[in-house]
C-alpha atoms as a PDB file:
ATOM      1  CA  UNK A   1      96.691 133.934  87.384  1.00  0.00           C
ATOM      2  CA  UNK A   2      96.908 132.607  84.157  1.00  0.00           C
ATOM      3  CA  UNK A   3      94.090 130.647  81.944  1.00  0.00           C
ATOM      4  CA  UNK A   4      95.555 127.738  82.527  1.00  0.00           C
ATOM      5  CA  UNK A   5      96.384 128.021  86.249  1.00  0.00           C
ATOM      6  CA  UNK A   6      92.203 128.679  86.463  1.00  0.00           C
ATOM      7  CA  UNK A   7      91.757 125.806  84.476  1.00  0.00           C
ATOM      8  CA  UNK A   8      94.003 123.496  86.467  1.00  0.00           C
ATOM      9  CA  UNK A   9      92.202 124.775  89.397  1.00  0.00           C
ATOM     10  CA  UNK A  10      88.616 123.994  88.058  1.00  0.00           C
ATOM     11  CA  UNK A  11      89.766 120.482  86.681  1.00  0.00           C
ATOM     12  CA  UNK A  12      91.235 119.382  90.079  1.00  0.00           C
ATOM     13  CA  UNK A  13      88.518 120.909  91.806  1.00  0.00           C
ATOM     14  CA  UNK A  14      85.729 119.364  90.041  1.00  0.00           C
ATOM     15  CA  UNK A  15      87.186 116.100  89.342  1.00  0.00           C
ATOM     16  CA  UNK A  16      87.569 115.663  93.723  1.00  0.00           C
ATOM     17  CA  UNK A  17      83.839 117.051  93.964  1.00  0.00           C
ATOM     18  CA  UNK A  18      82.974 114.281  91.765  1.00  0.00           C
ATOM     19  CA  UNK A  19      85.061 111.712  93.668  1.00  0.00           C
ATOM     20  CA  UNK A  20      84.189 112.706  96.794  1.00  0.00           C
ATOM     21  CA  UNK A  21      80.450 112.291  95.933  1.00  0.00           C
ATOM     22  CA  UNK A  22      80.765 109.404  94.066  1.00  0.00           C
ATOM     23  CA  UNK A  23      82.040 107.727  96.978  1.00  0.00           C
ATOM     24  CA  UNK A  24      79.449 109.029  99.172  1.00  0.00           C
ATOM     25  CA  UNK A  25      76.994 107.779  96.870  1.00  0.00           C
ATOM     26  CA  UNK A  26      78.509 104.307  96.457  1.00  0.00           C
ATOM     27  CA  UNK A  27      78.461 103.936 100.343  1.00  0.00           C
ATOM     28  CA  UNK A  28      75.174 105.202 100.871  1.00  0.00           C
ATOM     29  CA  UNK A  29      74.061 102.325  98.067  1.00  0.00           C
ATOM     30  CA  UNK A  30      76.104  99.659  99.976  1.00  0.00           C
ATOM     31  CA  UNK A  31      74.092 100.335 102.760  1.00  0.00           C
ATOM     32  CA  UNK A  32      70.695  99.317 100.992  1.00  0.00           C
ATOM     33  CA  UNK A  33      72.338  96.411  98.995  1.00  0.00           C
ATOM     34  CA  UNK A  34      71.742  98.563  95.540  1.00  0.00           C
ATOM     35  CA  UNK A  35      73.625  98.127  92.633  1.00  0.00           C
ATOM     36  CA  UNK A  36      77.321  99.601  93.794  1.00  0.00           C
ATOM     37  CA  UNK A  37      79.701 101.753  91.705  1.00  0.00           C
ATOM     38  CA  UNK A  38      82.583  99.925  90.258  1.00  0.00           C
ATOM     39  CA  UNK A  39      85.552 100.199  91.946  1.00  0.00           C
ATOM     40  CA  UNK A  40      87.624 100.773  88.461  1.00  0.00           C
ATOM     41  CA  UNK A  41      85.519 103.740  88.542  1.00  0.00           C
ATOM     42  CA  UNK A  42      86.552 104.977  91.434  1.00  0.00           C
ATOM     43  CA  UNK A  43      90.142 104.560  90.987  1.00  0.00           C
ATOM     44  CA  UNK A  44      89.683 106.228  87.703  1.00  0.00           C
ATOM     45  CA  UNK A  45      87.987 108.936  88.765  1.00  0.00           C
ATOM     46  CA  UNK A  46      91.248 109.550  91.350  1.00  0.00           C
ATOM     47  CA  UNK A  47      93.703 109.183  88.269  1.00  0.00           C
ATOM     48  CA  UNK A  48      91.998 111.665  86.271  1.00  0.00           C
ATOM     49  CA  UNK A  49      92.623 114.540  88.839  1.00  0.00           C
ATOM     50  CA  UNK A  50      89.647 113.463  92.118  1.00  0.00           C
ATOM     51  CA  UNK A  51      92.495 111.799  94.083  1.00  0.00           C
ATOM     52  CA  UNK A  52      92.077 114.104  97.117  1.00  0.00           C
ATOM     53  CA  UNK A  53      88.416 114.064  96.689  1.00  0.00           C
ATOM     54  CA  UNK A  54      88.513 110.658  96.605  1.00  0.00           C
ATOM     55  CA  UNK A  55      90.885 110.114 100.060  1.00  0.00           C
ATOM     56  CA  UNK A  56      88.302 112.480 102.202  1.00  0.00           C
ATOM     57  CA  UNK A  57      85.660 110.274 101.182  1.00  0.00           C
ATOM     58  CA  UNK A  58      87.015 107.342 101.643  1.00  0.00           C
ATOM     59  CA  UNK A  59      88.017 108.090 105.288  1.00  0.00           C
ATOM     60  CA  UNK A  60      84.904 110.747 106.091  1.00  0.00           C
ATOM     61  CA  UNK A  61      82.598 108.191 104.423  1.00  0.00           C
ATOM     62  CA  UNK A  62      84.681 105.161 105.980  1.00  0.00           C
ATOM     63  CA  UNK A  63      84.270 103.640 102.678  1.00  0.00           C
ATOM     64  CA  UNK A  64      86.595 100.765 101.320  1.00  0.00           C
ATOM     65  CA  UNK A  65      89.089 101.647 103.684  1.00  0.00           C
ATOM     66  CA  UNK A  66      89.366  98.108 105.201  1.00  0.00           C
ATOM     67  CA  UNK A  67      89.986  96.706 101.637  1.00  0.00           C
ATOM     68  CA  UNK A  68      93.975  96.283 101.310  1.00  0.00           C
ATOM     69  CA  UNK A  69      93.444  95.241  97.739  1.00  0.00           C
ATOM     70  CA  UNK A  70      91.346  98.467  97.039  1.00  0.00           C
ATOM     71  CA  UNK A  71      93.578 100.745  99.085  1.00  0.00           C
ATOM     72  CA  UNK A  72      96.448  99.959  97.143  1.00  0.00           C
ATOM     73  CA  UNK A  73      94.980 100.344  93.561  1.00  0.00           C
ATOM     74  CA  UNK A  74      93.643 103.789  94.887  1.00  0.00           C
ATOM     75  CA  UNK A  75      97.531 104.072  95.824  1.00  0.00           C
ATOM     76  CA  UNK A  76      98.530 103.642  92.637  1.00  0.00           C
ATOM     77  CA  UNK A  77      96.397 106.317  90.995  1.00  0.00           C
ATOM     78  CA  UNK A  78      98.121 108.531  92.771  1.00  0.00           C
ATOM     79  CA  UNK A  79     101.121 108.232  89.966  1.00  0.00           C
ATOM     80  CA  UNK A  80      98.784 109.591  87.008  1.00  0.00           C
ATOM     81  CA  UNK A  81      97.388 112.135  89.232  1.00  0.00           C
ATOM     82  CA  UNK A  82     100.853 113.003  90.535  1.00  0.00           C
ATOM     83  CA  UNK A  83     102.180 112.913  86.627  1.00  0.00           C
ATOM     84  CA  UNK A  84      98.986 115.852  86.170  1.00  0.00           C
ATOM     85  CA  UNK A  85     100.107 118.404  88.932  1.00  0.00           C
ATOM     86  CA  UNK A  86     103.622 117.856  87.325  1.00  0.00           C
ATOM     87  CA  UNK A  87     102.728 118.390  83.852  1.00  0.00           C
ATOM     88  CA  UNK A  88     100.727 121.029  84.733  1.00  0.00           C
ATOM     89  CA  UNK A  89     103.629 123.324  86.919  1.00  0.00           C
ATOM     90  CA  UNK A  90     106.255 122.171  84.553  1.00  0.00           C
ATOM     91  CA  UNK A  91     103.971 123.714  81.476  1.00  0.00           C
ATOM     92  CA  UNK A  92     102.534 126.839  82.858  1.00  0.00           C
END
């Protein structure tokens, strides 16, 4: 494996940890009416490489996943996070 396979790997994996929790996190605070995570953060935080992490929470968490208008901005950082995996297999 090379350096920047590993570092692919840790990116990607990281970025979903943080996704995944953030979600978490902004459920468990919409539960007790505290102050909520954006949801331009969220989506971000799926474009920059936490889009899978981002899909398990949102369905394990059942968080924003009756929200048509947030599901398909969450849709649509799937290009820049599709446009990473690419870049990062096509320069290996």
């Amino acid at each position: 494996m090379k350096i920047s396979d590993s570092f692919a790997l840790t990116w990607f994996t990281a970025w979903s940890a943080i996704a995944f929790l953030t979600f978490g996190y902004d459920k468990w605070r919409a539960s007790r009416s505290g102050n909520r995570v954006p949801e331009s953060v969220l989506v971000l935080l799926g474009a920059v490489g936490g889009w899978p992490g981002g899909l398990l929470g949102m369905n394990l968490f059942r968080h924003k996943t009756a929200k048509w208008t947030f599901k398909f901005k969450y849709a649509l950082a799937l290009i820049p996070f599709a446009a990473e995996i690419w870049a990062c297999l096509h320069w290996r």
